[in-house]
C-alpha atoms as a PDB file:
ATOM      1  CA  UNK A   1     -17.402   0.087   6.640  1.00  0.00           C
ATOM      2  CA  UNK A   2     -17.039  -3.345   6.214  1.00  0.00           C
ATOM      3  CA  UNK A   3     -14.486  -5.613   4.859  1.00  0.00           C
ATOM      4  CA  UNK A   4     -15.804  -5.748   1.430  1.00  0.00           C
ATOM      5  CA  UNK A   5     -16.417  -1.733   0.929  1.00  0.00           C
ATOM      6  CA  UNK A   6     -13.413  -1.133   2.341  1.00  0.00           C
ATOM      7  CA  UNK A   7     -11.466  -3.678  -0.016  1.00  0.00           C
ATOM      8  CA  UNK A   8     -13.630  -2.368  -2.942  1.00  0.00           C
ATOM      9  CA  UNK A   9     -12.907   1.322  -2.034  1.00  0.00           C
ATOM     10  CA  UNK A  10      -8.644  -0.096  -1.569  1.00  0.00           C
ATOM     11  CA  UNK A  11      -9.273  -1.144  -5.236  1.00  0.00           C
ATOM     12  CA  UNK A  12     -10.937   1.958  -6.551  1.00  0.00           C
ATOM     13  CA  UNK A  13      -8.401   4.362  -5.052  1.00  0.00           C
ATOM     14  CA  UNK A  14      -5.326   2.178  -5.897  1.00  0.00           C
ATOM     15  CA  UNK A  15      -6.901   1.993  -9.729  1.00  0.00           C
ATOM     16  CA  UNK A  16      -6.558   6.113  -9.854  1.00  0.00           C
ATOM     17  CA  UNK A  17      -3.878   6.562  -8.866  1.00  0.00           C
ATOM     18  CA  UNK A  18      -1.655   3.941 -10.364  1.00  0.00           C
ATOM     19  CA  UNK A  19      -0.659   6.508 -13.508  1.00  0.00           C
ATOM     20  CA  UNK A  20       0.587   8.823 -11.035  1.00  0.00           C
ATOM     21  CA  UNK A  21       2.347   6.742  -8.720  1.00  0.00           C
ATOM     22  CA  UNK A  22       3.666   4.623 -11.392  1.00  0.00           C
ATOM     23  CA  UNK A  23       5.396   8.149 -12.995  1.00  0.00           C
ATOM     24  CA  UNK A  24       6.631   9.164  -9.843  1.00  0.00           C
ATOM     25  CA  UNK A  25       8.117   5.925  -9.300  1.00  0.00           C
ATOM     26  CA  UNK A  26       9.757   5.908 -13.020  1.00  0.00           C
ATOM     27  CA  UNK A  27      11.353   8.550 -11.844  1.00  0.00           C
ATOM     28  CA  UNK A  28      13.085   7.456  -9.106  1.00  0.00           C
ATOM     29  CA  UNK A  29      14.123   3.717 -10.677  1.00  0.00           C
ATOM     30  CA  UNK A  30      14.207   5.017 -14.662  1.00  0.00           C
ATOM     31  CA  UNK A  31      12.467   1.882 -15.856  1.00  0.00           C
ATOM     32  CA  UNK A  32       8.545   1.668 -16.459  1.00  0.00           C
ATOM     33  CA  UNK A  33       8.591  -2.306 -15.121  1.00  0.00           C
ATOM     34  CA  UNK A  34      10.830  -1.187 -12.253  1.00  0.00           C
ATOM     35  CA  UNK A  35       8.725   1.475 -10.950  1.00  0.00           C
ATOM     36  CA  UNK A  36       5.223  -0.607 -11.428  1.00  0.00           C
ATOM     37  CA  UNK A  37       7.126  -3.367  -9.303  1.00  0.00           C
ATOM     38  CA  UNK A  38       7.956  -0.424  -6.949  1.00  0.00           C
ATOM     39  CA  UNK A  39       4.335   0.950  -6.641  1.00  0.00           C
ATOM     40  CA  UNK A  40       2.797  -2.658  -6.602  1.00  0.00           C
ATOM     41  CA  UNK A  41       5.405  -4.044  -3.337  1.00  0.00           C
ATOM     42  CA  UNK A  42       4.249  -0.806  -1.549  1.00  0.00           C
ATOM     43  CA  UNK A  43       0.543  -1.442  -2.038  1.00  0.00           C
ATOM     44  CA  UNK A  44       1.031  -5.052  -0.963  1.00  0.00           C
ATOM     45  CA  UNK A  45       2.292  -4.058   2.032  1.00  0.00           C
ATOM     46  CA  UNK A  46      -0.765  -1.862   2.936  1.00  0.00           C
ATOM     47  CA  UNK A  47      -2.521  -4.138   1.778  1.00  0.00           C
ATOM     48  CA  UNK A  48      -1.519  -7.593   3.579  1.00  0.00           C
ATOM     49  CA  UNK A  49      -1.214  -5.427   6.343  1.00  0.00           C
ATOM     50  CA  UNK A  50      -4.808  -3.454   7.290  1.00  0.00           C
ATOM     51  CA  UNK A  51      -6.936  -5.582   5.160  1.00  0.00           C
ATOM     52  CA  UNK A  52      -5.558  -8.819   5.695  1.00  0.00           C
ATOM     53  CA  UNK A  53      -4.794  -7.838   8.882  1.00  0.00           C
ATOM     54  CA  UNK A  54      -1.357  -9.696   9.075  1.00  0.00           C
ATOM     55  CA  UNK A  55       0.930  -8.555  11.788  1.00  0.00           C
ATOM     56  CA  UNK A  56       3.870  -7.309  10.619  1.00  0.00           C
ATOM     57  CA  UNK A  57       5.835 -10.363  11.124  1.00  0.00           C
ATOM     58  CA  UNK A  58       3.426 -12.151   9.194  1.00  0.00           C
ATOM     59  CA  UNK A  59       3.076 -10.206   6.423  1.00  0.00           C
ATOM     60  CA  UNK A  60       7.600 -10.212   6.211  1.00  0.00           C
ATOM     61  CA  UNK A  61       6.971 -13.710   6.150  1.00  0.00           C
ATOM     62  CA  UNK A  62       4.819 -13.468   2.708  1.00  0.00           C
ATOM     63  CA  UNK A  63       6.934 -10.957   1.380  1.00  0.00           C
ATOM     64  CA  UNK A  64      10.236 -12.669   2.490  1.00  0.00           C
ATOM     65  CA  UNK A  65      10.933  -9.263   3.329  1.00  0.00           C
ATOM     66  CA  UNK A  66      12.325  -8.228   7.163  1.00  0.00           C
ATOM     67  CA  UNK A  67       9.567  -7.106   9.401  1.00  0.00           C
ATOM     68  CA  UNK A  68      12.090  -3.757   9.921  1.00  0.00           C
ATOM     69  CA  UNK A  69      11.194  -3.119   6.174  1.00  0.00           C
ATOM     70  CA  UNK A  70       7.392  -3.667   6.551  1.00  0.00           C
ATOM     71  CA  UNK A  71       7.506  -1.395   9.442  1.00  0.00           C
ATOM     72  CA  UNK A  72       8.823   1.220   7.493  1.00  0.00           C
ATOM     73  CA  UNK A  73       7.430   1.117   4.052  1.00  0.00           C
ATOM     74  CA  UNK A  74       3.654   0.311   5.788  1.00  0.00           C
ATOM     75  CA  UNK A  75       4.978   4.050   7.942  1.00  0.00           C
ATOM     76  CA  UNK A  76       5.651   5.639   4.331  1.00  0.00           C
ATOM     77  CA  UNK A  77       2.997   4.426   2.413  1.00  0.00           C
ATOM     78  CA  UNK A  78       0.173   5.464   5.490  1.00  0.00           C
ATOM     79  CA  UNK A  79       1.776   8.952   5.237  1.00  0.00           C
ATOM     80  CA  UNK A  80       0.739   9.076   1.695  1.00  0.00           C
ATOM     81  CA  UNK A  81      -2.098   7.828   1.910  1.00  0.00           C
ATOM     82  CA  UNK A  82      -3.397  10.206   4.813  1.00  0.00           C
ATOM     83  CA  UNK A  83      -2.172  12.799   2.049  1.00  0.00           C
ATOM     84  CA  UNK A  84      -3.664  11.552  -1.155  1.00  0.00           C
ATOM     85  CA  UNK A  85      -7.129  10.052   0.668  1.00  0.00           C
ATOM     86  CA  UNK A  86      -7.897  10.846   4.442  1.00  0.00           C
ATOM     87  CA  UNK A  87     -11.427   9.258   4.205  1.00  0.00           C
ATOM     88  CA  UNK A  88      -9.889   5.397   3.215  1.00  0.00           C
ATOM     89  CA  UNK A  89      -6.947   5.872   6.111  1.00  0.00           C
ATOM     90  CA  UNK A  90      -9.634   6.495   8.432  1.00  0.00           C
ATOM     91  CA  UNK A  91     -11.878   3.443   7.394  1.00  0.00           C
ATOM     92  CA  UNK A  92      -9.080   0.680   7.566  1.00  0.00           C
ATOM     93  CA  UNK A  93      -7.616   1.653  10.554  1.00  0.00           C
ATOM     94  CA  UNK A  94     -11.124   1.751  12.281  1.00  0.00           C
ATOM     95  CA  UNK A  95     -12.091  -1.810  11.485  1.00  0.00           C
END
């Protein structure tokens, strides 16, 4: 898959499931802005991470964030994602 499908197919994937992670995430934080913050920072991490392929350092850097707490929420996020949608997991990591 190339960059382009597989950034399209991010999009797609990220666009259904926004309802549900946004409600799951309003009800950890109790605030609908809180919990779209919440979902978006753990899809930017994915995100600046496979398909911008930024090492972890690098993507802390954009997110001003430590590269302890990349390492961790990138861990969390790929374990949901392997979950929720095997077939995307499998196409970023093999590019």
């Amino acid at each position: 898959m190339d960059r382009d499908r597989a950034r399209a197919s991010f999009e797609e994937f990220t666009a259904a499931r926004w309802p549900g992670l946004v409600r799951v995430a309003y009800l950890l934080t109790g605030h609908q802005q809180d919990a779209e913050d919440l979902v978006q920072s753990a899809l930017e991490r994915v995100a600046l991470r496979f398909y911008e392929d930024l090492s972890e350092s690098q993507t802390a850097d954009v997110l001003g964030c430590s590269a302890g707490t990349v390492k961790s929420q990138t861990r969390h996020a790929l374990s949901r994602l392997r979950i929720l949608n095997p077939h995307l997991l499998e196409e970023a990591v093999r590019r």
